[in-house]
Protein backbone atom coordinates (compact mmCIF):
# COMPACT_ATOMS: atom_id res chain seq x y z
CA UNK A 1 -83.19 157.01 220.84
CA UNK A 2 -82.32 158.21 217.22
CA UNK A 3 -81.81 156.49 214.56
CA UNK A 4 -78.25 158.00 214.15
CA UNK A 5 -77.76 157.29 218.07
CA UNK A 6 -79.17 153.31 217.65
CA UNK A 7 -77.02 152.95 214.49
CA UNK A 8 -74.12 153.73 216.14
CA UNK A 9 -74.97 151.36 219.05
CA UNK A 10 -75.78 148.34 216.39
CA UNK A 11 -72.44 149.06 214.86
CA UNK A 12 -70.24 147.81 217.87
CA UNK A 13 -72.95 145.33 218.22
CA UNK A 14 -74.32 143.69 215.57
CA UNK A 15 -71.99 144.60 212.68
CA UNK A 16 -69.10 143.48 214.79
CA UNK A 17 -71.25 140.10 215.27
CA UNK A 18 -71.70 139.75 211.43
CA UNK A 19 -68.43 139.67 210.89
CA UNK A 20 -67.16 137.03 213.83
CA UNK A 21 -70.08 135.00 212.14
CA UNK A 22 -68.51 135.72 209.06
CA UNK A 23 -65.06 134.95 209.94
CA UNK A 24 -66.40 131.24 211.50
CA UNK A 25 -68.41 130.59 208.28
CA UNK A 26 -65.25 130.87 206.06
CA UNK A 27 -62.83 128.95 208.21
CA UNK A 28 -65.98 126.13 208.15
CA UNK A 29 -65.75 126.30 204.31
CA UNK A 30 -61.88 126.08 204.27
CA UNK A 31 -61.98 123.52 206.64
CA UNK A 32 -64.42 121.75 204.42
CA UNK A 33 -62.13 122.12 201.22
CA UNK A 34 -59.31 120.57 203.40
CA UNK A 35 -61.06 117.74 204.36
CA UNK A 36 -62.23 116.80 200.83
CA UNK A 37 -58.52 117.50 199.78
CA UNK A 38 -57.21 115.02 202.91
CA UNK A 39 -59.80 112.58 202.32
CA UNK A 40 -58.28 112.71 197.89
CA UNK A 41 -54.44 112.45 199.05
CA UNK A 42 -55.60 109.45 201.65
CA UNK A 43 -57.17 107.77 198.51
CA UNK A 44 -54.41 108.03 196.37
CA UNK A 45 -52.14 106.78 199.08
CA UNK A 46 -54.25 103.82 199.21
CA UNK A 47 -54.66 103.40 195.73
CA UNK A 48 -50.67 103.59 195.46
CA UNK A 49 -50.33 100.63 197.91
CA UNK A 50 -52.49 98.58 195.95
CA UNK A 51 -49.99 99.08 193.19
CA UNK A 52 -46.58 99.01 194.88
CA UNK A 53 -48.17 95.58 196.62
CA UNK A 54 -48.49 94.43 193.04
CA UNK A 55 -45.28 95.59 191.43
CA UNK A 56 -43.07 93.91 194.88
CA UNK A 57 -44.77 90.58 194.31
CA UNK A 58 -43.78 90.64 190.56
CA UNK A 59 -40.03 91.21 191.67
CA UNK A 60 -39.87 87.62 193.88
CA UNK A 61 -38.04 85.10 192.74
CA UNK A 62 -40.40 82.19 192.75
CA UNK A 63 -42.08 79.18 190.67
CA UNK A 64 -45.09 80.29 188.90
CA UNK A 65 -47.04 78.03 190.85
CA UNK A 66 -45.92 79.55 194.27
CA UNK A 67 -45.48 83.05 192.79
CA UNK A 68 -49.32 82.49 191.19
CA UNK A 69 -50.59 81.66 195.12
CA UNK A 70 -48.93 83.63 197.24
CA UNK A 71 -49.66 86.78 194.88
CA UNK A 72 -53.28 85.90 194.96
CA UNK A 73 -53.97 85.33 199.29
CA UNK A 74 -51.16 88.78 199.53
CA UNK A 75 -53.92 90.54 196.82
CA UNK A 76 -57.03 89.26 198.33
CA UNK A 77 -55.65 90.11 201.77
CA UNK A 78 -54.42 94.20 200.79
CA UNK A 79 -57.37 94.39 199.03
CA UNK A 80 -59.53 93.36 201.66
CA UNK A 81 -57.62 95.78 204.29
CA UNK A 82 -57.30 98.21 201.96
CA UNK A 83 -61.27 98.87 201.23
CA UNK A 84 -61.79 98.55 204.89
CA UNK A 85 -59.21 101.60 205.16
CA UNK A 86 -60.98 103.59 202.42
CA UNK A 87 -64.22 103.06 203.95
CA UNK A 88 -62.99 104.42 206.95
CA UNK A 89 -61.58 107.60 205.38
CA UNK A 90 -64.67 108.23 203.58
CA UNK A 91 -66.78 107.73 206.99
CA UNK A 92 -64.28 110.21 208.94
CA UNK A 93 -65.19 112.31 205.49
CA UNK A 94 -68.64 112.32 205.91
CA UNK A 95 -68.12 112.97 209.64
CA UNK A 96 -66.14 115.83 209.16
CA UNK A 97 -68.16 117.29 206.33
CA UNK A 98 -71.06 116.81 208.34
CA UNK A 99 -69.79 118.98 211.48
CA UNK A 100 -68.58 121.54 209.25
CA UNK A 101 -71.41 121.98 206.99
CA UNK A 102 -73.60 122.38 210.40
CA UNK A 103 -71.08 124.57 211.24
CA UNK A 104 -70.80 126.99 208.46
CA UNK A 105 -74.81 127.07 207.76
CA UNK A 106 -75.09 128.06 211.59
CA UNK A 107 -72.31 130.89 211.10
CA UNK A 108 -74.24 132.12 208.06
CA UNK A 109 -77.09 132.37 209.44
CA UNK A 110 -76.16 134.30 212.46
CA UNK A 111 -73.97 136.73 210.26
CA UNK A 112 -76.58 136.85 208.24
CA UNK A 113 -78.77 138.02 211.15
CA UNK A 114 -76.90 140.34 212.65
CA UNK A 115 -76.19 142.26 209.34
CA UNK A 116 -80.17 142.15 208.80
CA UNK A 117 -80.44 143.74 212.66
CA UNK A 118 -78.27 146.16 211.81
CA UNK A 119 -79.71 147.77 208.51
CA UNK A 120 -82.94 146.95 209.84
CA UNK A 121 -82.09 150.60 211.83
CA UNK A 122 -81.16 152.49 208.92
CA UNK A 123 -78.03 153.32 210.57
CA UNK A 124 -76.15 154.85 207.24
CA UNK A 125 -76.93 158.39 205.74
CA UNK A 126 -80.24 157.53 202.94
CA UNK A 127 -79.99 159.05 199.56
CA UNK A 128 -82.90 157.44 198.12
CA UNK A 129 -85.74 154.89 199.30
CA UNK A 130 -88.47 153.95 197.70
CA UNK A 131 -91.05 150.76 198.40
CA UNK A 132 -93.06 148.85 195.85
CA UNK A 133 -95.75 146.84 195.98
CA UNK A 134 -97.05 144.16 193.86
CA UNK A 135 -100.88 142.12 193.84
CA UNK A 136 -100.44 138.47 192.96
CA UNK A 137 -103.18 135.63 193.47
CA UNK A 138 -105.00 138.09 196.18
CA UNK A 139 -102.14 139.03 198.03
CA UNK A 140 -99.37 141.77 198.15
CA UNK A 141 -95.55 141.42 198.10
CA UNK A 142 -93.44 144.45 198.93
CA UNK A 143 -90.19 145.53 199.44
CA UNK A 144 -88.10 148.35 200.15
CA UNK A 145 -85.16 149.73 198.95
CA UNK A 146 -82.40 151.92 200.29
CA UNK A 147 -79.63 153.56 198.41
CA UNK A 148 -76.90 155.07 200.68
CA UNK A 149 -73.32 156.79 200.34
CA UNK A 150 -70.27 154.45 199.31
CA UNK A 151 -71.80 152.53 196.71
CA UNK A 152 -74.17 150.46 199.22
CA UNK A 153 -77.73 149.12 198.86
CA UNK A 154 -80.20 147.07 200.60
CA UNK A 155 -83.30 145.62 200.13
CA UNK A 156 -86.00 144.30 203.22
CA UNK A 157 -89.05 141.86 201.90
CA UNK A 158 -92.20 144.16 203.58
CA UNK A 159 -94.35 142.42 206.09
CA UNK A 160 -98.34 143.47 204.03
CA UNK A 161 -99.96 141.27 206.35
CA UNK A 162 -99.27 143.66 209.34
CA UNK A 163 -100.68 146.55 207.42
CA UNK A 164 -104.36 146.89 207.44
CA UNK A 165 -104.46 148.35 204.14
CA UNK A 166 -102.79 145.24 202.50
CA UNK A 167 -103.23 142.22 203.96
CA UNK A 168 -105.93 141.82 201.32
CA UNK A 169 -106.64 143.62 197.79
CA UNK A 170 -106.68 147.09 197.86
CA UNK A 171 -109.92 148.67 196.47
CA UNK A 172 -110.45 152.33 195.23
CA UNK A 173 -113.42 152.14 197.02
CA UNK A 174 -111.69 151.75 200.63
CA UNK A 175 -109.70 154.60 199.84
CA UNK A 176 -112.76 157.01 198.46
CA UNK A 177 -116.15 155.68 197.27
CA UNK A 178 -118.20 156.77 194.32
CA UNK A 179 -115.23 158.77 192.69
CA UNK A 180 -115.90 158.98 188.46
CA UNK A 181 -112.98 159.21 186.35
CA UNK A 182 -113.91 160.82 182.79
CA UNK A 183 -112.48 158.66 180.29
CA UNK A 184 -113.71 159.54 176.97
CA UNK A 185 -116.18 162.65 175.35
CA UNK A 186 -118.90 161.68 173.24
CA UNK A 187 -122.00 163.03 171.59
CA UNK A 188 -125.45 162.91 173.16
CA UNK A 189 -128.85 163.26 171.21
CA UNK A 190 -129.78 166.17 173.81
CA UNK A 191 -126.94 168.52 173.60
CA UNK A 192 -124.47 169.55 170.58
CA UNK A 193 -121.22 169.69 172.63
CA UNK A 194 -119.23 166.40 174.01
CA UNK A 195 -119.79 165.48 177.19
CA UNK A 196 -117.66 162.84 178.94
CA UNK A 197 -118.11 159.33 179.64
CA UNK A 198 -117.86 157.96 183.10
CA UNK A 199 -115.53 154.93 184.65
CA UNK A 200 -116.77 154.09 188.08
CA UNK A 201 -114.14 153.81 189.90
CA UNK A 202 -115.30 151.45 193.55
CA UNK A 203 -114.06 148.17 192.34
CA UNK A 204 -110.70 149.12 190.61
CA UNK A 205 -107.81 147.20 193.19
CA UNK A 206 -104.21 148.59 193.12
CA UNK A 207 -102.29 146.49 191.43
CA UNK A 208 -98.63 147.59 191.49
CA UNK A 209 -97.34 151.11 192.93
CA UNK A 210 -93.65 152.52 193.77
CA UNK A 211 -94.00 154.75 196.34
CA UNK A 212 -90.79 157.68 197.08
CA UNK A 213 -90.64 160.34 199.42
CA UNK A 214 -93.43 163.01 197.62
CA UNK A 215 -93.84 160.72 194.75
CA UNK A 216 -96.27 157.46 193.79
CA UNK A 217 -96.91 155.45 190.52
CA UNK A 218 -99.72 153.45 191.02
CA UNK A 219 -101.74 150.72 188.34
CA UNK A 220 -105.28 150.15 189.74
CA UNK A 221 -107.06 147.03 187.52
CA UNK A 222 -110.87 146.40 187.22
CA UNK A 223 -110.91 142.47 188.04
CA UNK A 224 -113.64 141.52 185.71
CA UNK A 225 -113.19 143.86 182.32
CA UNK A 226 -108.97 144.32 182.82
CA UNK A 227 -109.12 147.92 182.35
CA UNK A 228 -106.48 150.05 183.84
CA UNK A 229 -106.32 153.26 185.68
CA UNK A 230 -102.20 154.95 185.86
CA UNK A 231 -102.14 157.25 188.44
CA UNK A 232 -98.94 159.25 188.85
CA UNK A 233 -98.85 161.82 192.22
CA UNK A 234 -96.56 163.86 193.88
CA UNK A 235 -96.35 166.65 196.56
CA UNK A 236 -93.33 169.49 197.17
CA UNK A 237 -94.58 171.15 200.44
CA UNK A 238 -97.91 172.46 200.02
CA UNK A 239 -98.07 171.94 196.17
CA UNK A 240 -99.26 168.55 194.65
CA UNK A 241 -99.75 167.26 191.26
CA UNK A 242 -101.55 164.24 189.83
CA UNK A 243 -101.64 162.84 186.22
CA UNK A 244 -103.97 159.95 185.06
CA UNK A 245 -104.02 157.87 182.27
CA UNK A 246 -106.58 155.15 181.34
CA UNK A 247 -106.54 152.29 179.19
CA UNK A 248 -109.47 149.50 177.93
CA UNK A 249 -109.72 147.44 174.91
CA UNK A 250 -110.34 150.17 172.42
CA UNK A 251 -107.37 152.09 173.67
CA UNK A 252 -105.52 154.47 175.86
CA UNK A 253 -106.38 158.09 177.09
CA UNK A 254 -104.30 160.40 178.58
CA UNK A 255 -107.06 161.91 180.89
CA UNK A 256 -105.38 164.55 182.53
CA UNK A 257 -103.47 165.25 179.17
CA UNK A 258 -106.48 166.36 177.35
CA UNK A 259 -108.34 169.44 178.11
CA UNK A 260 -111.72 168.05 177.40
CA UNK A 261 -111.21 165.54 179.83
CA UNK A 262 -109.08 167.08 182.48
CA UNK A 263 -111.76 169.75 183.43
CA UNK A 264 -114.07 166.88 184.17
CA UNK A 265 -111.69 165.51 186.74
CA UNK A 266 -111.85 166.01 190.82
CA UNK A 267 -108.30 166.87 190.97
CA UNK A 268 -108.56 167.45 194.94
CA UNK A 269 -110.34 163.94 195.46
CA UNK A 270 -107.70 162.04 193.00
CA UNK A 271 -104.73 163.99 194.58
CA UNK A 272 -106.31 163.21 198.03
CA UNK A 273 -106.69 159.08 196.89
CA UNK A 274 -102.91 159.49 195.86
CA UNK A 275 -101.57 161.12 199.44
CA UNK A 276 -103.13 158.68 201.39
CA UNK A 277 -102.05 155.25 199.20
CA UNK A 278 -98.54 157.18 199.07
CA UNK A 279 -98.90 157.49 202.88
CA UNK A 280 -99.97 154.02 203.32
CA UNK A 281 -97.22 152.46 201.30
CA UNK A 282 -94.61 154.55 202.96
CA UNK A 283 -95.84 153.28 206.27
CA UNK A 284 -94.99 149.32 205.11
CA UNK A 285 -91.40 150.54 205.57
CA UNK A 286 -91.96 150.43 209.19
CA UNK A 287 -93.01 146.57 208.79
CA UNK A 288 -89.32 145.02 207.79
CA UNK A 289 -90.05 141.74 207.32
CA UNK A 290 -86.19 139.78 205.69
CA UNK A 291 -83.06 141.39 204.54
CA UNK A 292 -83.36 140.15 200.86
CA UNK A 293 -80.21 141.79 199.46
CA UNK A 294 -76.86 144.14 200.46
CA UNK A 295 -74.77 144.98 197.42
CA UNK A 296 -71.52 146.84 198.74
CA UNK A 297 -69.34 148.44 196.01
CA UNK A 298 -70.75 146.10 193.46
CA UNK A 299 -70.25 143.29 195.81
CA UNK A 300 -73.18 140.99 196.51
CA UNK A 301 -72.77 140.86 200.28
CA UNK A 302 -74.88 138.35 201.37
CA UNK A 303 -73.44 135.88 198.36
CA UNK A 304 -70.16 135.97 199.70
CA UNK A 305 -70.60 137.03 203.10
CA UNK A 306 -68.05 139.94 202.55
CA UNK A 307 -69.34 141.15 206.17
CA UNK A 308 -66.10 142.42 206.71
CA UNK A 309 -65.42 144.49 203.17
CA UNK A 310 -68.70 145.56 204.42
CA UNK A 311 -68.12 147.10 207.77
CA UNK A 312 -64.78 148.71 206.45
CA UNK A 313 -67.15 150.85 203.79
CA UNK A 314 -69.99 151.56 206.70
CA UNK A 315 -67.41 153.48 208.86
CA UNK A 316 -65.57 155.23 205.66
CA UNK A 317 -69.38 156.56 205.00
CA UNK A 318 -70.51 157.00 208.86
CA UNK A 319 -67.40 158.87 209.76
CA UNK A 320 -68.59 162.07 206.60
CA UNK A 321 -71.94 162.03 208.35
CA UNK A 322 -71.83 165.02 211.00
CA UNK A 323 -74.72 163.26 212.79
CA UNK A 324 -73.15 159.87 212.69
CA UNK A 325 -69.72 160.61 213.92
CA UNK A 326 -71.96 162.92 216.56
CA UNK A 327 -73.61 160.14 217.62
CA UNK A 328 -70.86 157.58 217.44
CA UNK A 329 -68.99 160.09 220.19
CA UNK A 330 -72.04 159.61 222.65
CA UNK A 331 -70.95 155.60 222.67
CA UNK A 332 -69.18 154.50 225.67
CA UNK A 333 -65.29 153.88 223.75
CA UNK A 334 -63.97 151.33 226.38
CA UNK A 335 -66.73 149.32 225.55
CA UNK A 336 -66.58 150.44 221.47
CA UNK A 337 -62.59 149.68 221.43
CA UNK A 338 -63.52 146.15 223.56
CA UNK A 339 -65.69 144.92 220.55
CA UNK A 340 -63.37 146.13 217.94
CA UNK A 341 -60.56 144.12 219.32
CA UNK A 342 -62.20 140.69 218.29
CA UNK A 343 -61.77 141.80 215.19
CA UNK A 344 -58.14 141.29 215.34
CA UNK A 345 -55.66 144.04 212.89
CA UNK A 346 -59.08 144.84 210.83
CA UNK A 347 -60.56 146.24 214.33
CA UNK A 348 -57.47 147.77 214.44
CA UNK A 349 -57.91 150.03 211.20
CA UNK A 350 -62.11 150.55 212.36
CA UNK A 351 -60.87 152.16 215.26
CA UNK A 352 -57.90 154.51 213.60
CA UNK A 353 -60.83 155.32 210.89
CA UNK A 354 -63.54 156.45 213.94
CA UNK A 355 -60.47 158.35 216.01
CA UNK A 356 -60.98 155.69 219.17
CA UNK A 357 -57.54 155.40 219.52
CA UNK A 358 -56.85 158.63 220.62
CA UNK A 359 -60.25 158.36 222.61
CA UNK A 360 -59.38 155.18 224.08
């Protein structure tokens, strides 16, 4: 199955899901702000009978002695039964709160789930992706991002641990051993001209990279001196190019900037190092590991659980896609129509935006 074909699939599936879930998790919240707001007029009411308790045994027409005792048993007695009555509104509070909390943390996390199951595809048209990578305390992070029509991005946390390449550091020397970088000319007692000075390259470890489609920026760090190697590659069909840069404590050379230097360096070995870390980062896409952001339209989607907003945008992009709407027509429309009913009048405008009325 394509991805086009699977999108489509997840989008009467799990997109509807995301936004039932969604739908439950904002009537929990409402009916959370209506219990605090019950549970505040309750209070009051209470707090008013104290008072109107108060003012109706000022109005009797007794001695002071009598008026004095009767007012205090009457007070100690509403009192009494009113606390007990307040502590029983706050405990139905805490009750209620309680089940709807539970309830709105369960509907986010299954609308959450089922929007992560359905990017998790790439079901919309990609205009740009790109993964990076980042070495911390021995071990990499990563994440991708995806930029598609309509204003909407994504983001998935990678999974490095599945990759053997980076589940642990990343040496130069795993990639190619014994590769030389010249990094500086100097003079030699022997011969008049400059000849260049060596970096070893084995022990560098990669410490950040962005990886594209064709293109990588990668920072590879000695762990014991701190120096730096930039390596910048890319690849358009059969052509590739590679610039390098290094930098220690007494400065920063632009290797393949300076013709001294550059004809020292094994361009086909450093553009072969770059194609395969390139490769290998590209490959962590594969390894989605947490949806970690959706932005729709400016909209952080996951903040406010705009599932819906969401969808809405998805079709208006899916339905300019020639391969989408292709493979949107290949899903059974009984069934498509069926889903897009629980979405009540919304569903409605979903299916009069993909043409399943007509269909149906």
């Amino acid at each position: 199955m394509s991805a086009a074909d699977k999108g489509a699939d997840l989008l009467f599936t799990e997109l509807v899901d995301a936004v039932r879930y969604s739908r439950n998790w904002q009537r929990s919240i409402a009916e959370q702000a209506e219990a605090n707001a019950a549970a505040d007029r309750q209070m009051e009411a209470l707090a008013q009978l104290s008072s109107r308790i108060s003012d109706a045994l000022g109005d009797l027409d007794l001695g002071p002695e009598d008026s004095k005792s009767l007012s205090r048993k009457i007070n100690e007695f509403s009192n009494l039964a009113i606390e007990q009555a307040k502590d029983k509104v706050k405990a139905r509070l805490r009750a209620n709160l309680d089940a709807a909390t539970a309830e709105a943390k369960s509907a986010e996390l299954k609308a959450k789930k089922s929007l992560e199951s359905y990017l998790a595809a790439t079901p919309l048209p990609v205009i740009d992706q790109d993964v990076s990578l980042d070495l911390a305390d021995g071990s990499y992070s990563a994440k991708a991002e995806y930029k598609c029509a309509g204003e909407i991005e994504y983001e998935f946390l990678l999974n490095t641990a599945a990759s053997p390449h980076f589940r642990e550091e990343l040496a130069f020397s795993r990639v190619r051993k014994g590769v030389k970088l010249p990094v500086r000319l100097g003079k030699t007692w022997l011969r008049k001209e400059l000849v260049p000075d060596y970096e070893k390259l084995d022990d560098y470890a990669l410490s950040r990279a962005r990886a594209s489609k064709g293109h990588l920026e990668a920072t590879l760090v000695h762990p014991e001196t701190g120096s730096k190697v930039e390596l910048v590659f890319s690849k358009s069909g059969s052509d590739s190019f590679v610039t390098i840069s290094y930098a220690d404590e007494k400065g920063e050379v632009d290797v393949t900037g300076e013709a001294g230097l550059s004809r020292h360096v094994d361009l086909p070995t450093m553009k072969g190092v770059g194609a395969r870390i390139l490769d290998a980062i590209l490959d962590l896409s594969m390894e989605k590991l947490q949806l970690s952001r959706v932005e729709c339209a400016g909209v952080d989607v996951l903040a406010t659980l705009d599932c819906s907003g969401f969808m809405q945008q998805a079709v208006r992009v899916l339905v300019r896609s020639k391969t989408s709407v292709a493979a949107m027509s290949k899903v059974n429309p009984k069934l498509a129509i069926e889903r897009l009913n629980l979405l009540g009048p919304e569903g409605a405008k979903i299916k009069e935006t993909l043409g399943l009325t007509a269909r149906g």
